[in-house]
N, C-alpha and C. Protein backbone atom coordinates (compact mmCIF):
# COMPACT_ATOMS: atom_id res chain seq x y z
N UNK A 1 115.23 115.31 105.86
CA UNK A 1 115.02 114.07 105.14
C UNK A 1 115.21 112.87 106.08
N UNK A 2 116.33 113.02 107.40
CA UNK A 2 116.34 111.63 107.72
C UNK A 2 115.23 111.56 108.75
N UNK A 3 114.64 112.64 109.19
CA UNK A 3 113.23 112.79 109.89
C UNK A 3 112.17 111.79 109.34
N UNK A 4 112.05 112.13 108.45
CA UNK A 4 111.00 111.47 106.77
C UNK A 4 111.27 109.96 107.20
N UNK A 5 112.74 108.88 107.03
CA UNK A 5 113.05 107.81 106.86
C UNK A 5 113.12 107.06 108.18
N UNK A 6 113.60 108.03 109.30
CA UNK A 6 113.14 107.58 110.34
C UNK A 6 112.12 107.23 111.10
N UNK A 7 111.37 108.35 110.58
CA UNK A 7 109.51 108.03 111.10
C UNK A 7 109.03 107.06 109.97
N UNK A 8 109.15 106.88 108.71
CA UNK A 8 108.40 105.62 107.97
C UNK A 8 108.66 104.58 108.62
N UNK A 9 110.71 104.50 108.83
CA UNK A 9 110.99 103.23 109.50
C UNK A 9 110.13 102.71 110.42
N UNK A 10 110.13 103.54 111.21
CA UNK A 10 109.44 103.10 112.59
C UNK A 10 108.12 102.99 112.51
N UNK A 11 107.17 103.32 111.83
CA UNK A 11 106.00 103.00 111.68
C UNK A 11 105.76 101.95 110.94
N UNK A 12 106.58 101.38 109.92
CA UNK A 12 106.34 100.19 109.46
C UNK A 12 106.82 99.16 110.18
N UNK A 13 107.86 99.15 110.98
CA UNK A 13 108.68 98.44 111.74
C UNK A 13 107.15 97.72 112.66
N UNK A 14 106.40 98.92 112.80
CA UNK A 14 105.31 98.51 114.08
C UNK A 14 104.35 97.94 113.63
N UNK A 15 103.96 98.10 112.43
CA UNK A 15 102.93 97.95 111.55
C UNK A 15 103.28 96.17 111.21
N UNK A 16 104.41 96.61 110.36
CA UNK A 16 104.73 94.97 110.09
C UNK A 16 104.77 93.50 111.77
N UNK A 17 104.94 94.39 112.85
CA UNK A 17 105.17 93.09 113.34
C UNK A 17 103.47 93.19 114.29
N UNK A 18 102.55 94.43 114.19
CA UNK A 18 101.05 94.06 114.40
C UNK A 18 100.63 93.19 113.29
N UNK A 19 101.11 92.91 112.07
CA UNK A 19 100.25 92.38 111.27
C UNK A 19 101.03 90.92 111.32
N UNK A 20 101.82 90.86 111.38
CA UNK A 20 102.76 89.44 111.99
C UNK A 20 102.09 88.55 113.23
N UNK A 21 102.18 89.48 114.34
CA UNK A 21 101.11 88.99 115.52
C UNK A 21 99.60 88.71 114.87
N UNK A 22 98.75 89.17 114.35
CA UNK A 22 97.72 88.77 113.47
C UNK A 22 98.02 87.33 112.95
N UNK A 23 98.44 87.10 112.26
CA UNK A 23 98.88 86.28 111.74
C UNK A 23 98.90 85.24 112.18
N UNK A 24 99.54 85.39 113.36
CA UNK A 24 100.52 84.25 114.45
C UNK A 24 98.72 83.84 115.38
N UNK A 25 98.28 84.93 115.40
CA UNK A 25 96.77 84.72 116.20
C UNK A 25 95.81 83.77 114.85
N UNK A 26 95.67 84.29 114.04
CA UNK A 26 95.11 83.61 113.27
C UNK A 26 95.58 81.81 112.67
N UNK A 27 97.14 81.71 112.85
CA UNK A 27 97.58 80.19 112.86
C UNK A 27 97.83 79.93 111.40
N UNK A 28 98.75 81.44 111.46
CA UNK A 28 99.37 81.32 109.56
C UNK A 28 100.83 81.24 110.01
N UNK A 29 101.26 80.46 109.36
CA UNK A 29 102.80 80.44 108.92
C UNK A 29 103.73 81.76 108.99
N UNK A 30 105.06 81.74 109.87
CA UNK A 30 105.50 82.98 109.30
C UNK A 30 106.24 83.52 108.09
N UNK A 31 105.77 84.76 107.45
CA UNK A 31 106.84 84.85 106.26
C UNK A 31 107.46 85.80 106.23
N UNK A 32 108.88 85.72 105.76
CA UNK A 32 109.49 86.55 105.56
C UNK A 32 109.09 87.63 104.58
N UNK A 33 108.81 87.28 103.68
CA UNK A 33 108.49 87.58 102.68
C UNK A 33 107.62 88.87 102.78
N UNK A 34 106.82 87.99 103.32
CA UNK A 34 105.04 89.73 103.80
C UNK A 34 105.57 90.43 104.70
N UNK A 35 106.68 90.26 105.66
CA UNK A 35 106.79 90.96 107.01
C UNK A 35 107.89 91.98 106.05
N UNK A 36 108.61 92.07 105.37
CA UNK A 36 109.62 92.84 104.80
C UNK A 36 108.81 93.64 103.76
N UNK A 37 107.71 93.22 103.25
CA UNK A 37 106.45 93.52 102.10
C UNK A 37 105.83 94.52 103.53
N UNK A 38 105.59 94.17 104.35
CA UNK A 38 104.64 95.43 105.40
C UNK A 38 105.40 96.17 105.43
N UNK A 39 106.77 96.21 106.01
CA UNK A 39 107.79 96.90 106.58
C UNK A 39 107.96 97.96 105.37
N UNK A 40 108.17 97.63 104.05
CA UNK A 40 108.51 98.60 103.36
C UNK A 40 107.33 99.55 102.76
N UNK A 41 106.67 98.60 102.41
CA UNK A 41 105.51 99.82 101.53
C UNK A 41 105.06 100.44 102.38
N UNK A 42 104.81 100.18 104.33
CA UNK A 42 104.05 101.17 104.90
C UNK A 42 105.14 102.06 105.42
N UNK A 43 106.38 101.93 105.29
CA UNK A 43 107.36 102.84 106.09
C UNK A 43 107.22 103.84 104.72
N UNK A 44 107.35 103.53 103.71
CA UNK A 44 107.00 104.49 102.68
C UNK A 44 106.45 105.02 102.14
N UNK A 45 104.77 104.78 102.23
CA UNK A 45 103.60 105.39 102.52
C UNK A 45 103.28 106.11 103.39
N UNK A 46 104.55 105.86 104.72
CA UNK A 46 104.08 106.92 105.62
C UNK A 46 104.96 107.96 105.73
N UNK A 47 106.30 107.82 105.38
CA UNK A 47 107.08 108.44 105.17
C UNK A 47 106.85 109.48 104.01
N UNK A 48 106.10 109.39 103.10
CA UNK A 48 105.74 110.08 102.27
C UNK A 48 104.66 110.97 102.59
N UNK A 49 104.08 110.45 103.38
CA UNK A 49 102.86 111.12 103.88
C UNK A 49 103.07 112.56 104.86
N UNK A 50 103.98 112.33 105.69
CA UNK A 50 104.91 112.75 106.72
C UNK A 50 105.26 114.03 105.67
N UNK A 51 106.12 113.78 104.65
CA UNK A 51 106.91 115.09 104.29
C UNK A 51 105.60 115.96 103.73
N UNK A 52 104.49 115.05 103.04
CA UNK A 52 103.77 116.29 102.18
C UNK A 52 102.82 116.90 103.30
N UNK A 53 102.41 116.25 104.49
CA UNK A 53 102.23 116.89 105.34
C UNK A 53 103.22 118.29 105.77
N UNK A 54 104.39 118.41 106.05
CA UNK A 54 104.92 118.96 106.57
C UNK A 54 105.38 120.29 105.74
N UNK A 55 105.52 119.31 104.22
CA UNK A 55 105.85 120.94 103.37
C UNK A 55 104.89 121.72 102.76
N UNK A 56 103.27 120.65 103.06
CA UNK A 56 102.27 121.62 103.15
C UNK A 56 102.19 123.15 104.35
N UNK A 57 102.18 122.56 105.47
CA UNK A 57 102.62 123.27 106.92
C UNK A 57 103.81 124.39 106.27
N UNK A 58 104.82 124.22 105.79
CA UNK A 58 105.63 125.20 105.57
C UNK A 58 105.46 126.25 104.26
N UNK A 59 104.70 126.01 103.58
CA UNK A 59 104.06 126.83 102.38
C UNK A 59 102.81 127.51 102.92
N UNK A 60 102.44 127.27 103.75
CA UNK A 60 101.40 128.04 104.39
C UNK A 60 101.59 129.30 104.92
């Protein structure tokens, strides 16, 4: 499980601050708000993704 939370972390962690740099290129304001909004729904979209991947792999 902390496999799962560690890899979402970190993929949203990266995700949120590519889409931050976007942002910053494009000449938007920064927000807290969306950067904690990237950070979570994609660390948990991927984190989710991650396990059903994996306990597919192990039912096989």
């Amino acid at each position: 499980m902390k496999k799962y939370i560690l890899s979402g972390l970190l993929s949203g962690l990266v995700f949120a601050l590519i889409m931050t740099g976007w942002d910053y290129y494009k000449e938007l304001p920064f927000s807290v708000f969306k950067f904690i909004a990237h950070l979570v729904l994609f660390a948990a979209l991927n984190g989710y993704l991650t396990y059903r991947r994996d306990h597919k792999k192990l039912n096989k």
